[in-house]
Every structure is written in structure tokens, then in C-alpha cells.
PDB file of N, CA and C in Angstrom:
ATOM      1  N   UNK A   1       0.848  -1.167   0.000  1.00  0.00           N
ATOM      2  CA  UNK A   1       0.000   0.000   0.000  1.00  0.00           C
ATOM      3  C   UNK A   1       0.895   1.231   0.000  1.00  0.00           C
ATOM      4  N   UNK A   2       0.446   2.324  -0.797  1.00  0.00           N
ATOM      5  CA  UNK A   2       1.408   3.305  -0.945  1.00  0.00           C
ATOM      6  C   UNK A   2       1.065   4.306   0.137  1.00  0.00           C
ATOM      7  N   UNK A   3       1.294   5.468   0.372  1.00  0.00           N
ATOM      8  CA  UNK A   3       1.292   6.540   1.410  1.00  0.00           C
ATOM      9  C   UNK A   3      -0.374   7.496   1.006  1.00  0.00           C
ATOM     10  N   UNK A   4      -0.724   7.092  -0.356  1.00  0.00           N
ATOM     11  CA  UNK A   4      -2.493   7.776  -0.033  1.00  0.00           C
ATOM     12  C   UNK A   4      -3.191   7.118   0.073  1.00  0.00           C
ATOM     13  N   UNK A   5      -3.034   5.420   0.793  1.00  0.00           N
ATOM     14  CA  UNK A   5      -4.378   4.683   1.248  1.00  0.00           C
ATOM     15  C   UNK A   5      -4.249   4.511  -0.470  1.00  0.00           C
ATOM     16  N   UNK A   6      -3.523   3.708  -1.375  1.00  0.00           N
ATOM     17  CA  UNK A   6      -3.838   2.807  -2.164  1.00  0.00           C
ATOM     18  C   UNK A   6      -3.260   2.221  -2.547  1.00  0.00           C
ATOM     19  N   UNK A   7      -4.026   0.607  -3.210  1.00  0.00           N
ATOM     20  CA  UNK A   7      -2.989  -0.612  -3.646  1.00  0.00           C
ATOM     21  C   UNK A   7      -3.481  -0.379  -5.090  1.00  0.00           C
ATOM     22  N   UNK A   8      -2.249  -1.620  -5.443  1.00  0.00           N
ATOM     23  CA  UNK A   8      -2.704  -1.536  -6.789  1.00  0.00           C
ATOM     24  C   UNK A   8      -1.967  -2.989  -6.934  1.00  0.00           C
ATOM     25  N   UNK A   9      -3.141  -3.982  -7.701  1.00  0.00           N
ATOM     26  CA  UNK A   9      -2.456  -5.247  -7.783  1.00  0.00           C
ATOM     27  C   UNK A   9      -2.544  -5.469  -9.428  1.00  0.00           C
ATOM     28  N   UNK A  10      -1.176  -5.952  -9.764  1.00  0.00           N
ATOM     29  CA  UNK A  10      -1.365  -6.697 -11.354  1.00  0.00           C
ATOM     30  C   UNK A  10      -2.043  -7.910 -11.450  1.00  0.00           C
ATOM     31  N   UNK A  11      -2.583  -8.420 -12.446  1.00  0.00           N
ATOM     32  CA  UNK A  11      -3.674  -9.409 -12.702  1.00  0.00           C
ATOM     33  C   UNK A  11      -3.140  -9.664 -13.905  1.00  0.00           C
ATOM     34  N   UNK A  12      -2.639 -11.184 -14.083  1.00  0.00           N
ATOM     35  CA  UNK A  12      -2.407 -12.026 -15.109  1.00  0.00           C
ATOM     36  C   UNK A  12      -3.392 -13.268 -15.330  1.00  0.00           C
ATOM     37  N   UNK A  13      -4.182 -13.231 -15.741  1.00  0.00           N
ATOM     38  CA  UNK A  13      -5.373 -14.020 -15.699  1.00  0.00           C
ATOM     39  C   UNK A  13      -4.943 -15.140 -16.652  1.00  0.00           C
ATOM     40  N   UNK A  14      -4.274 -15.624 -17.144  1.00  0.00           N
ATOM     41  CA  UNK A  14      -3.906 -16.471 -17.705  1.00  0.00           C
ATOM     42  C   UNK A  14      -4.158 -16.459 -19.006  1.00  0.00           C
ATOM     43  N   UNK A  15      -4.775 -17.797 -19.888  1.00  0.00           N
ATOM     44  CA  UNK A  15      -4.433 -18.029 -21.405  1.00  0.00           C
ATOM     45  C   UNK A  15      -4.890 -17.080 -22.033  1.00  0.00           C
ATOM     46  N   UNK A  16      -6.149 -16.060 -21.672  1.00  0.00           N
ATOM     47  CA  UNK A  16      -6.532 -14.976 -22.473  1.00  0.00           C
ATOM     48  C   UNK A  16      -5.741 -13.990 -22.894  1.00  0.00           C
ATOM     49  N   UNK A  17      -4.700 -13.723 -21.959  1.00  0.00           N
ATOM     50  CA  UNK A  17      -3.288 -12.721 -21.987  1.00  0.00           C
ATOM     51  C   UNK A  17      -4.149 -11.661 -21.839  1.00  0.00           C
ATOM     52  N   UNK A  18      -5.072 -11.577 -21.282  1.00  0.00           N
ATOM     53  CA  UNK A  18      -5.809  -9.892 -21.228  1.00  0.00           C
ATOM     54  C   UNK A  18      -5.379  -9.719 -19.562  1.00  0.00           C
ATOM     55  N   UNK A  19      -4.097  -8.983 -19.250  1.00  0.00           N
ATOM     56  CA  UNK A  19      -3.579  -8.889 -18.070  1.00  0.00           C
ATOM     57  C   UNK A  19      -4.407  -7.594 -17.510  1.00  0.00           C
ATOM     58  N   UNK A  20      -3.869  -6.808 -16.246  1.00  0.00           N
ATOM     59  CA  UNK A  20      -4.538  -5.605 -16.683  1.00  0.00           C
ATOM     60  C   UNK A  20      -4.555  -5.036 -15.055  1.00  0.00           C
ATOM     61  N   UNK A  21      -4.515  -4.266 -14.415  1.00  0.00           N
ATOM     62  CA  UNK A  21      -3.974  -3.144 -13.427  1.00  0.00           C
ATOM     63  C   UNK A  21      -5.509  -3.207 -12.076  1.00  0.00           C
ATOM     64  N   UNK A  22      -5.460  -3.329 -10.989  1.00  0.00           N
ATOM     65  CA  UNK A  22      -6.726  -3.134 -10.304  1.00  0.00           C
ATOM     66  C   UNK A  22      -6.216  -2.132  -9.270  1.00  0.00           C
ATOM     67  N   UNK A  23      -6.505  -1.000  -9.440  1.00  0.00           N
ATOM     68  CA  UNK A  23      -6.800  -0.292  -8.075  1.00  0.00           C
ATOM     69  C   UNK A  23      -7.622  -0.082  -7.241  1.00  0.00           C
ATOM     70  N   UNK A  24      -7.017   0.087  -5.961  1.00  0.00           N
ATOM     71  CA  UNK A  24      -8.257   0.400  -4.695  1.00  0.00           C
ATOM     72  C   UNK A  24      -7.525   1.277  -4.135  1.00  0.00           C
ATOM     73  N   UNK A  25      -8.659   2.288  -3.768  1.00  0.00           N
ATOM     74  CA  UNK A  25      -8.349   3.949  -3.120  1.00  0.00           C
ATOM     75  C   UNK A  25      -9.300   3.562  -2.035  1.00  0.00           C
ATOM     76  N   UNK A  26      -8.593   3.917  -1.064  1.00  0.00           N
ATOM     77  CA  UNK A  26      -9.385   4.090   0.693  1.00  0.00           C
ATOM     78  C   UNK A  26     -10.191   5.575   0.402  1.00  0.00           C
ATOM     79  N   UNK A  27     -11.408   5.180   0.547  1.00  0.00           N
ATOM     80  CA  UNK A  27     -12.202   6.237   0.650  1.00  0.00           C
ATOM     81  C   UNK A  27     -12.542   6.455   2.141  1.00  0.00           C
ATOM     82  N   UNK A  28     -12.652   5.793   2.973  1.00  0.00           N
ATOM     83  CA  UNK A  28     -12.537   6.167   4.512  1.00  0.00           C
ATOM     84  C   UNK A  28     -12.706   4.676   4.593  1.00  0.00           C
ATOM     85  N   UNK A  29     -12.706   4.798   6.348  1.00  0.00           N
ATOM     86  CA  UNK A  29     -12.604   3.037   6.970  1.00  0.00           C
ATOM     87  C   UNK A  29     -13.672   2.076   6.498  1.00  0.00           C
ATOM     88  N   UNK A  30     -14.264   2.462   5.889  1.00  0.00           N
ATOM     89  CA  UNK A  30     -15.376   1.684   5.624  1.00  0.00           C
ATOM     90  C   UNK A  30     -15.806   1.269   4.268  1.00  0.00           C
ATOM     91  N   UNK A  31     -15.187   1.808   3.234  1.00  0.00           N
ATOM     92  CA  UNK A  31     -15.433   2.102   1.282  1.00  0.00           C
ATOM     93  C   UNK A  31     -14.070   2.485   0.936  1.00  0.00           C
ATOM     94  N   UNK A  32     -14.531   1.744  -0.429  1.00  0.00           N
ATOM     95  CA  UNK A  32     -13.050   2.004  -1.441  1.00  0.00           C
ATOM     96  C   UNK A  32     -13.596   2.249  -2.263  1.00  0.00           C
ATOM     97  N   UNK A  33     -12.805   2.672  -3.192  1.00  0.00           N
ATOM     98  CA  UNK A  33     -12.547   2.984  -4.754  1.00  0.00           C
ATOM     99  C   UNK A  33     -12.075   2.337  -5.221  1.00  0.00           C
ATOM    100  N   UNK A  34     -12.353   1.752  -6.381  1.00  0.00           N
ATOM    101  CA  UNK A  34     -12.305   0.457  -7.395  1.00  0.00           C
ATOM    102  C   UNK A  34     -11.780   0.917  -9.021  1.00  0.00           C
ATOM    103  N   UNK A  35     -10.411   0.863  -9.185  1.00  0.00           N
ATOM    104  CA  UNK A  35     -10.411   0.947 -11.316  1.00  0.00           C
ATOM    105  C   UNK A  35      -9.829  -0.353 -11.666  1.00  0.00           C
ATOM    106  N   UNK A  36      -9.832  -0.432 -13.012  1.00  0.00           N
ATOM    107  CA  UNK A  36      -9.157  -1.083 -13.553  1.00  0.00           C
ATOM    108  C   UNK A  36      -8.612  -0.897 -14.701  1.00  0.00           C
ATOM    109  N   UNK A  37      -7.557  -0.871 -14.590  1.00  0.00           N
ATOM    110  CA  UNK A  37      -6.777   0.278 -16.200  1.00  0.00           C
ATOM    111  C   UNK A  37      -6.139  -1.450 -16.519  1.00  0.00           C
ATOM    112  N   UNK A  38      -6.105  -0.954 -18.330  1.00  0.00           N
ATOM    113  CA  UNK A  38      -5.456  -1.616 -19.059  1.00  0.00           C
ATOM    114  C   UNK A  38      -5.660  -2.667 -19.252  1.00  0.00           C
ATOM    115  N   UNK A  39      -6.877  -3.358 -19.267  1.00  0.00           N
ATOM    116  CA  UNK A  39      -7.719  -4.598 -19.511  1.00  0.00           C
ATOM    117  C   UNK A  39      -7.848  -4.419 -21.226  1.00  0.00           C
ATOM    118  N   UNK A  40      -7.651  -5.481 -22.043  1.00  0.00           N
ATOM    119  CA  UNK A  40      -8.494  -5.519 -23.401  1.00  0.00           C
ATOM    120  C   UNK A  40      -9.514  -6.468 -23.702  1.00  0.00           C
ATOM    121  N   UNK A  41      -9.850  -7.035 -22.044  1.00  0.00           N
ATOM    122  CA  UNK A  41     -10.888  -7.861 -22.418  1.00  0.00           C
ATOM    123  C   UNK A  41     -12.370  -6.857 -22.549  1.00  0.00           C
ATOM    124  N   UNK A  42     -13.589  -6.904 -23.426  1.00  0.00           N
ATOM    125  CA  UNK A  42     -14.436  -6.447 -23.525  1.00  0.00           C
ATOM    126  C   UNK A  42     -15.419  -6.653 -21.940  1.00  0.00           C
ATOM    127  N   UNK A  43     -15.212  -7.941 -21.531  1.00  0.00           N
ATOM    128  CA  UNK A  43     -15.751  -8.045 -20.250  1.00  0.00           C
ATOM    129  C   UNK A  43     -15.529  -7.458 -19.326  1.00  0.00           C
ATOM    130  N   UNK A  44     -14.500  -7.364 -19.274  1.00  0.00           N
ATOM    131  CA  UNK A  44     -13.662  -6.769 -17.258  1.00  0.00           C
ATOM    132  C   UNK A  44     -14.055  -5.236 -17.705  1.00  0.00           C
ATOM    133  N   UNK A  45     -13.743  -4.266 -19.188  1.00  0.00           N
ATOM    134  CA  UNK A  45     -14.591  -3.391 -19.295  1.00  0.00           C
ATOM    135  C   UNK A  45     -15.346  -2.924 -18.746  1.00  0.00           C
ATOM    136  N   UNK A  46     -16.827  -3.948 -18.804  1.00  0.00           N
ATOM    137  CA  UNK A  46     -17.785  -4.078 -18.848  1.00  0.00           C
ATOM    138  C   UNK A  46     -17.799  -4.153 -16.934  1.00  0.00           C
ATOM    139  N   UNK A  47     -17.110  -4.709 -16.255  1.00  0.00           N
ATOM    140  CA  UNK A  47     -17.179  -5.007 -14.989  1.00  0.00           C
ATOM    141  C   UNK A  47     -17.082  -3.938 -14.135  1.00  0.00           C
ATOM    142  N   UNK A  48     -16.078  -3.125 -14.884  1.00  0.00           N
ATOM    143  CA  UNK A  48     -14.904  -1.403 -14.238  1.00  0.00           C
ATOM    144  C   UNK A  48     -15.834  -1.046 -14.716  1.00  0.00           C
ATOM    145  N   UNK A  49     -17.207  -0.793 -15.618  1.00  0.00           N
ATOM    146  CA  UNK A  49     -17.793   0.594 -15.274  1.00  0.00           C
ATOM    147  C   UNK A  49     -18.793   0.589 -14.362  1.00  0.00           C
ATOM    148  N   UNK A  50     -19.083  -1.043 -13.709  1.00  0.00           N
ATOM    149  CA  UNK A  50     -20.163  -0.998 -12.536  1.00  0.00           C
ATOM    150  C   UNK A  50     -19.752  -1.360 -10.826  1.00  0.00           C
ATOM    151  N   UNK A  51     -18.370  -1.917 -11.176  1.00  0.00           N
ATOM    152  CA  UNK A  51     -17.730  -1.837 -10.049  1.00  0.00           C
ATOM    153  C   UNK A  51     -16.742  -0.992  -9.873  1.00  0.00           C
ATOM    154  N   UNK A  52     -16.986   0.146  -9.166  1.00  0.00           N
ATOM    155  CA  UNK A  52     -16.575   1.626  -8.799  1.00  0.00           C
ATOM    156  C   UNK A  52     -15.967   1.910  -7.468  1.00  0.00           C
ATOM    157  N   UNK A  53     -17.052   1.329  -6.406  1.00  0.00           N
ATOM    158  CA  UNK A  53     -17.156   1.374  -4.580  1.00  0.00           C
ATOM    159  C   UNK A  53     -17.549   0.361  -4.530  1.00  0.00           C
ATOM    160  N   UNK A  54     -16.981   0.140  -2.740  1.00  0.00           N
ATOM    161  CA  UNK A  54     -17.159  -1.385  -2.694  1.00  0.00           C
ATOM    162  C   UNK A  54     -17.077  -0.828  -0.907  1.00  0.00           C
ATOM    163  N   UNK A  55     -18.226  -1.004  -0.224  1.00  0.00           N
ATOM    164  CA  UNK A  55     -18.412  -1.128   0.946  1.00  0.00           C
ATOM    165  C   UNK A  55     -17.611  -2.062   1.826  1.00  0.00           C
ATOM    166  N   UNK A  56     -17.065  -1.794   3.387  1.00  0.00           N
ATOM    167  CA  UNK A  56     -16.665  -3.229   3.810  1.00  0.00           C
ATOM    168  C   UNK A  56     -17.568  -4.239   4.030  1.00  0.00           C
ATOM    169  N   UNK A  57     -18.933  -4.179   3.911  1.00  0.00           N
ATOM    170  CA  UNK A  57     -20.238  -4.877   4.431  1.00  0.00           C
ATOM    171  C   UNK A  57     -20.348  -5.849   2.791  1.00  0.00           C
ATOM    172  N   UNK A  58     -19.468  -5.050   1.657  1.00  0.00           N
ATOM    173  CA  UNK A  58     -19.568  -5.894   0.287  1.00  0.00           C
ATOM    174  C   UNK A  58     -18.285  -7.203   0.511  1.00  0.00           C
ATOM    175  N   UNK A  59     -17.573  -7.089   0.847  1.00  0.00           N
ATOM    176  CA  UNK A  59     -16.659  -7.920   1.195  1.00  0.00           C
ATOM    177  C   UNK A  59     -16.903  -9.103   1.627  1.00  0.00           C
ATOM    178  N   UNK A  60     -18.285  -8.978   2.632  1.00  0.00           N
ATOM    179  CA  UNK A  60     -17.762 -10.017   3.051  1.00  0.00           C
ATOM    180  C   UNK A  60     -19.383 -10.797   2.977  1.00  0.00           C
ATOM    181  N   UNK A  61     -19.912 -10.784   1.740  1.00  0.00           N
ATOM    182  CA  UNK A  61     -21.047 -11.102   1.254  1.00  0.00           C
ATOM    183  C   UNK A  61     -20.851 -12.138   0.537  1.00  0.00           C
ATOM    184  N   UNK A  62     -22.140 -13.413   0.782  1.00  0.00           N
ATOM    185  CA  UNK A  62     -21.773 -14.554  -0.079  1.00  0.00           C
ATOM    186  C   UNK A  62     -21.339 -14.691  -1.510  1.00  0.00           C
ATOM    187  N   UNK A  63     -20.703 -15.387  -2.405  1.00  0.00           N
ATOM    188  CA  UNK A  63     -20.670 -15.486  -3.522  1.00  0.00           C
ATOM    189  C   UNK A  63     -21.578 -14.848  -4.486  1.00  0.00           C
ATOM    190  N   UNK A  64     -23.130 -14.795  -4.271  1.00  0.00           N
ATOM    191  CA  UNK A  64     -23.985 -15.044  -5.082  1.00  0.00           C
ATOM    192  C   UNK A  64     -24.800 -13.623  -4.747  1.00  0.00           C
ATOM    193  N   UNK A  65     -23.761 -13.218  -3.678  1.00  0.00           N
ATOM    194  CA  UNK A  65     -24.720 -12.027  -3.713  1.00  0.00           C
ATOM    195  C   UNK A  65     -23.780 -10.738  -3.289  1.00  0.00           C
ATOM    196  N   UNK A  66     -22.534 -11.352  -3.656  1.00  0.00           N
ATOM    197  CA  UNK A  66     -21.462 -10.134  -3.911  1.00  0.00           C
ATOM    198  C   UNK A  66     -21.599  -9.411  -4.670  1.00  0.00           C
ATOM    199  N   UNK A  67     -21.387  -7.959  -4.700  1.00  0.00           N
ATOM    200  CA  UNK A  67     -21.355  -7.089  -5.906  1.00  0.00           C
ATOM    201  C   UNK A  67     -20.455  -7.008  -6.915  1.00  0.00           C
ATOM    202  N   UNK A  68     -19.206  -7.830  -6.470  1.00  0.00           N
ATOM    203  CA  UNK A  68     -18.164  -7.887  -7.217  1.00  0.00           C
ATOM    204  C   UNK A  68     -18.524  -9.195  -8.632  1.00  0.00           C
ATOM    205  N   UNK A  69     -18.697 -10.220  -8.157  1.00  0.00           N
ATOM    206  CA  UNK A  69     -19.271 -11.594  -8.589  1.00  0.00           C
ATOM    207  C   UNK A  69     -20.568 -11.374  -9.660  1.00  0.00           C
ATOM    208  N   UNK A  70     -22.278 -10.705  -8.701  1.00  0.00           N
ATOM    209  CA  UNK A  70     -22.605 -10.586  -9.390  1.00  0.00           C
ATOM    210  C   UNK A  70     -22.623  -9.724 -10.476  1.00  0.00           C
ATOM    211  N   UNK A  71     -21.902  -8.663 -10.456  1.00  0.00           N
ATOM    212  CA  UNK A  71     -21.418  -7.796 -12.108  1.00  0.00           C
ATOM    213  C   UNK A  71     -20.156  -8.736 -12.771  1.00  0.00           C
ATOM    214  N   UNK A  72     -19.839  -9.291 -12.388  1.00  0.00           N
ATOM    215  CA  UNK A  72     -18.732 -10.204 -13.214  1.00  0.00           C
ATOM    216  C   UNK A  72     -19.310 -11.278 -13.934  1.00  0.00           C
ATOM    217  N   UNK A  73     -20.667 -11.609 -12.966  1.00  0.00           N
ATOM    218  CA  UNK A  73     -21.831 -12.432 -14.449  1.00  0.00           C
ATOM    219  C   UNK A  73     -22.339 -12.151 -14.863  1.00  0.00           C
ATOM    220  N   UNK A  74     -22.976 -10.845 -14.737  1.00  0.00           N
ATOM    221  CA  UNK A  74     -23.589  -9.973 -15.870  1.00  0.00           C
ATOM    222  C   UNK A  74     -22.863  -9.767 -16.882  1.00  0.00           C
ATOM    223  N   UNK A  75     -21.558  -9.193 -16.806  1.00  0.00           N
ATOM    224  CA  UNK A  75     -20.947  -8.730 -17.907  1.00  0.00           C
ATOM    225  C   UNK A  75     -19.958  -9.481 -18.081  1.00  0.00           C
ATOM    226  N   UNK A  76     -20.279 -11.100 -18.507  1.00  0.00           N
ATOM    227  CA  UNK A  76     -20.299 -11.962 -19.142  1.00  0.00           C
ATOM    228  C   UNK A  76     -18.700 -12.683 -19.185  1.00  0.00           C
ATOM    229  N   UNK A  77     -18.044 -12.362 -17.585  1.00  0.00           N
ATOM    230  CA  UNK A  77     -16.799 -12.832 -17.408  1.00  0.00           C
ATOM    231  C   UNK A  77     -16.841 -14.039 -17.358  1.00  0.00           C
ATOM    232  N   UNK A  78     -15.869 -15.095 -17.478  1.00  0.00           N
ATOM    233  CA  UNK A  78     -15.750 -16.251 -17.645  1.00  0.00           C
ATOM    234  C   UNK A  78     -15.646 -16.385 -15.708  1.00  0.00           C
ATOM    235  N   UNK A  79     -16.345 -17.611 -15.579  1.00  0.00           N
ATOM    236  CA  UNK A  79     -16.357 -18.139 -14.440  1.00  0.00           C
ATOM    237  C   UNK A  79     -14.601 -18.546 -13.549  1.00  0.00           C
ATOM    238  N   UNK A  80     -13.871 -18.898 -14.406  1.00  0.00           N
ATOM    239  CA  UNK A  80     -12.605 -18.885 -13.657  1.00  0.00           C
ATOM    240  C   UNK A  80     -12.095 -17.469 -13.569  1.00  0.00           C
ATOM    241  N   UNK A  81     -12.117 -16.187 -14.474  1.00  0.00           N
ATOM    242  CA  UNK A  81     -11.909 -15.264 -14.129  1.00  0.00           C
ATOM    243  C   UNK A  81     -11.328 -14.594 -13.253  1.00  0.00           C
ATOM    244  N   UNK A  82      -9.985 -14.241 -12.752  1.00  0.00           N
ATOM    245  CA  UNK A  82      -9.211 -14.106 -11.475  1.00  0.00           C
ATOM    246  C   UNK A  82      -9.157 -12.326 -11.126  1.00  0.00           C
ATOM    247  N   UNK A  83     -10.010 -11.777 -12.382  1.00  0.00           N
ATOM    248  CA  UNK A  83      -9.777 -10.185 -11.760  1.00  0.00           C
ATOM    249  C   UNK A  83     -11.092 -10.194 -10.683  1.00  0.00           C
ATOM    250  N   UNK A  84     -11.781 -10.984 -10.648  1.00  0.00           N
ATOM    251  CA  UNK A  84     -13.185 -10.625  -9.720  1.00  0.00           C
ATOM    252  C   UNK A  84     -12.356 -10.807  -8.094  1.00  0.00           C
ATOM    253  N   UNK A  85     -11.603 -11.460  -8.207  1.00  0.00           N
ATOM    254  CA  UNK A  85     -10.713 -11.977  -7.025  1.00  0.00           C
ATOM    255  C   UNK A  85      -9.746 -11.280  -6.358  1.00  0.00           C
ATOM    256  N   UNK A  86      -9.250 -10.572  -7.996  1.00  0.00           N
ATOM    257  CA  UNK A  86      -8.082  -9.580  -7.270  1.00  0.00           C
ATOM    258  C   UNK A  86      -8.773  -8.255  -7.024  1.00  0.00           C
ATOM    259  N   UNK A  87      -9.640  -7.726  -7.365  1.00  0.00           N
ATOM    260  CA  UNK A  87     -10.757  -6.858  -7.371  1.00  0.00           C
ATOM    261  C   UNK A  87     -10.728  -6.907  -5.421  1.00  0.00           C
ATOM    262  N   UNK A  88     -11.193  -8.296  -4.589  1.00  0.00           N
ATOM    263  CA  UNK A  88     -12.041  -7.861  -3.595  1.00  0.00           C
ATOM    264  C   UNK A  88     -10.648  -8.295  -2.686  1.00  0.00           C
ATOM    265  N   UNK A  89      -9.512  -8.766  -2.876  1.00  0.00           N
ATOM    266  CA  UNK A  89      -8.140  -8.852  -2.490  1.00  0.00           C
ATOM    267  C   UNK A  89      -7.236  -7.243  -2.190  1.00  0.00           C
ATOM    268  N   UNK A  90      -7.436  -6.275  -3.117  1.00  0.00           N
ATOM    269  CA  UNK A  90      -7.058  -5.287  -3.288  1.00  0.00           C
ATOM    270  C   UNK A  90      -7.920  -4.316  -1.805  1.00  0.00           C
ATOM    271  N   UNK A  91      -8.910  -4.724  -1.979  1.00  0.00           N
ATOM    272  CA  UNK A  91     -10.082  -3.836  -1.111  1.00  0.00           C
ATOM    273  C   UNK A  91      -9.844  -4.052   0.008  1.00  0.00           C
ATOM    274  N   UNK A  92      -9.570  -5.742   0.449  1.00  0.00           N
ATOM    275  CA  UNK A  92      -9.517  -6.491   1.465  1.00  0.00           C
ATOM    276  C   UNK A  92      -8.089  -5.365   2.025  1.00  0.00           C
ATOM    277  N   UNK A  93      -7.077  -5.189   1.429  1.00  0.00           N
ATOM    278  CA  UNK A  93      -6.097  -5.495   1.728  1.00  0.00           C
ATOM    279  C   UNK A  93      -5.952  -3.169   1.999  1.00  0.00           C
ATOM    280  N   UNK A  94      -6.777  -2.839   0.817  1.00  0.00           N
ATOM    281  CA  UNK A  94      -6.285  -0.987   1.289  1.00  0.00           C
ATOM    282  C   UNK A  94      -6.891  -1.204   2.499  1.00  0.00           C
ATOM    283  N   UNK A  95      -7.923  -1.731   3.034  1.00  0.00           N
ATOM    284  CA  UNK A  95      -8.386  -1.254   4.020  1.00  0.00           C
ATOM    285  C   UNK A  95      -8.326  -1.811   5.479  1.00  0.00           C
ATOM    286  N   UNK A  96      -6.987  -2.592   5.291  1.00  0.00           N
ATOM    287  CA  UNK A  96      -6.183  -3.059   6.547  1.00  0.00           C
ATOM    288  C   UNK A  96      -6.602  -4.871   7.030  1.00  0.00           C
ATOM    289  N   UNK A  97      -7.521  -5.425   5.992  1.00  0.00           N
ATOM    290  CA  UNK A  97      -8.281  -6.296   6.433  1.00  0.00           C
ATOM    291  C   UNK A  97      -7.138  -7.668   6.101  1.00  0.00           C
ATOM    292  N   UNK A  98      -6.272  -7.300   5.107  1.00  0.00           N
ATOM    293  CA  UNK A  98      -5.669  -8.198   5.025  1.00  0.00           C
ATOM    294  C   UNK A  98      -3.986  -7.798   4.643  1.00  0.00           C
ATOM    295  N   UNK A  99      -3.136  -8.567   4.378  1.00  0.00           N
ATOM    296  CA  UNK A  99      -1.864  -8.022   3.893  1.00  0.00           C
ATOM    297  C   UNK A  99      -1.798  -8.724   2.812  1.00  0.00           C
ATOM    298  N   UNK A 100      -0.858  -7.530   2.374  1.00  0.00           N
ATOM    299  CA  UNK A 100      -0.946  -7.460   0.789  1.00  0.00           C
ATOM    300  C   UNK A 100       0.501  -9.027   0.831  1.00  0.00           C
ATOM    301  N   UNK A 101      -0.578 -10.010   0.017  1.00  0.00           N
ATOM    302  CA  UNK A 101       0.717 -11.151  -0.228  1.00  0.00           C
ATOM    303  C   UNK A 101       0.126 -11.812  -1.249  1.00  0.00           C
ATOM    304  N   UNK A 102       0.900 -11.996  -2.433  1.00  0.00           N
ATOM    305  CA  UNK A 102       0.652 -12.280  -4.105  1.00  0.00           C
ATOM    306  C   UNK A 102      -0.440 -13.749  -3.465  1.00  0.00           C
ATOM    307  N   UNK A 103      -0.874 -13.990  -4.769  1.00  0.00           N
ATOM    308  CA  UNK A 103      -1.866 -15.123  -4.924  1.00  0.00           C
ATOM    309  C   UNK A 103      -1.289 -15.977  -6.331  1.00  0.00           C
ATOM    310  N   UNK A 104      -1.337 -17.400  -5.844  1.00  0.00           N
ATOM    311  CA  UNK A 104      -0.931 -18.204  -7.387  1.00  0.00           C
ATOM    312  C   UNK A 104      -1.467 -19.103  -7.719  1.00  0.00           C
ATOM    313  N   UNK A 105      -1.961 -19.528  -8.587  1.00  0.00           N
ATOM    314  CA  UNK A 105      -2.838 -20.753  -9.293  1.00  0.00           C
ATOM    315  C   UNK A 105      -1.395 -21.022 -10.215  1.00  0.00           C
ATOM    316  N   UNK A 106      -0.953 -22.446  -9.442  1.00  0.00           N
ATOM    317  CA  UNK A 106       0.045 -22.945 -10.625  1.00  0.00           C
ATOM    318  C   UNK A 106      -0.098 -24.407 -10.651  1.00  0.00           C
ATOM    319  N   UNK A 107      -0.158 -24.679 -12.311  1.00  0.00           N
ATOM    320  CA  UNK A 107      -0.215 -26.242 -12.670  1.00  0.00           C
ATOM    321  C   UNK A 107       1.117 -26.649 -12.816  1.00  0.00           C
ATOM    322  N   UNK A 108       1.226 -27.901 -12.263  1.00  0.00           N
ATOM    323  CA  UNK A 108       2.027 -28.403 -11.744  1.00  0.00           C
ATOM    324  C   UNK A 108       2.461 -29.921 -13.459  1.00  0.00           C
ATOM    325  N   UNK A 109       3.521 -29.746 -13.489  1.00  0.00           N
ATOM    326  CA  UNK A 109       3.982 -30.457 -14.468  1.00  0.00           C
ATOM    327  C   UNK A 109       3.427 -32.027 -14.438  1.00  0.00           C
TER     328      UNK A 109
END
């Protein structure tokens, strides 16, 4: 986390190669601010213009009724999809809930 209350995690989502930047801005103890620069997937697009703010009360909401999740099936992200993840990781993490420590999905030879 940098010195104005924000992270910023890279996202390599794998075979699509549509990598692409997630920020979270501490808007006070309780809400963040949500971008995502440099995506060329048409979806995650589609995700960054409805996921903006993100309450701490959104965090920690089931799967199915996350705000993060459900705009990531609306706008037609693929179910393995790893920015919906780094999305609520980033949030988790400006706003002290967690520490910032990489995440890896690796197949194993």
C-alpha cells in the first residue's frame, strides 16, 4: 500500500493474456474505490464501469450475492476469471483487512 491509502495489484489471468492493473483507493474506513486500467478484455470493461465502490459490508457477502461476482456475471466474465478476485483482495487489503501477499494458481507439471 502506498502513502495515499492505495494498492494496486497486477492481474495475469492467464491463457486470455488480457492482463490488466486493479486499483483500490481508501475512501474512509469503511469504502473504497475500485479501477481497472489496461484490460483488453471487452468483459472486465464491462465489470470497471459498474464496479466503482465497494463497501466493507460488500466484502464479506456470499458469492452469489457479492457485488463484485454478481457484475462479473452480468458482464459476461468467464467463471474462472481471477480479476473478480483480485478486485475484492485489493479492497480487502487498502483497508487493513488483510496483507498485501501475491496469490498463485500454478499447474504443476
Amino acid at each position: 500500500m502506498d502513502n495515499q491509502g492505495r494498492v494496486c495489484v497486477q492481474v495475469s489471468p492467464g491463457i486470455c493474456g488480457f492482463n490488466c492493473m486493479v486499483y483500490a483507493q481508501k475512501i474512509d474506513k469503511h469504502a473504497v474505490s475500485v479501477s481497472i486500467k489496461r484490460s483488453e478484455c471487452k468483459q472486465i470493461h464491462k465489470l470497471a464501469q459498474t464496479v466503482t465502490r465497494l463497501s466493507i459490508q460488500d466484502l464479506f457477502k456470499a458469492l452469489t450475492k457479492n457485488p463484485v461476482f454478481v457484475n462479473a456475471e452480468k458482464a459476461g466474465c468467464h467463471p474462472t476469471c481471477s480479476v473478480p478476485t483480485a478486485i475484492l483482495k485489493a479492497a480487502e487489503a487498502v483497508l487493513g483487512m488483510a496483507l498485501t501477499s501475491d496469490v498463485m494458481i500454478e499447474f504443476e507439471p
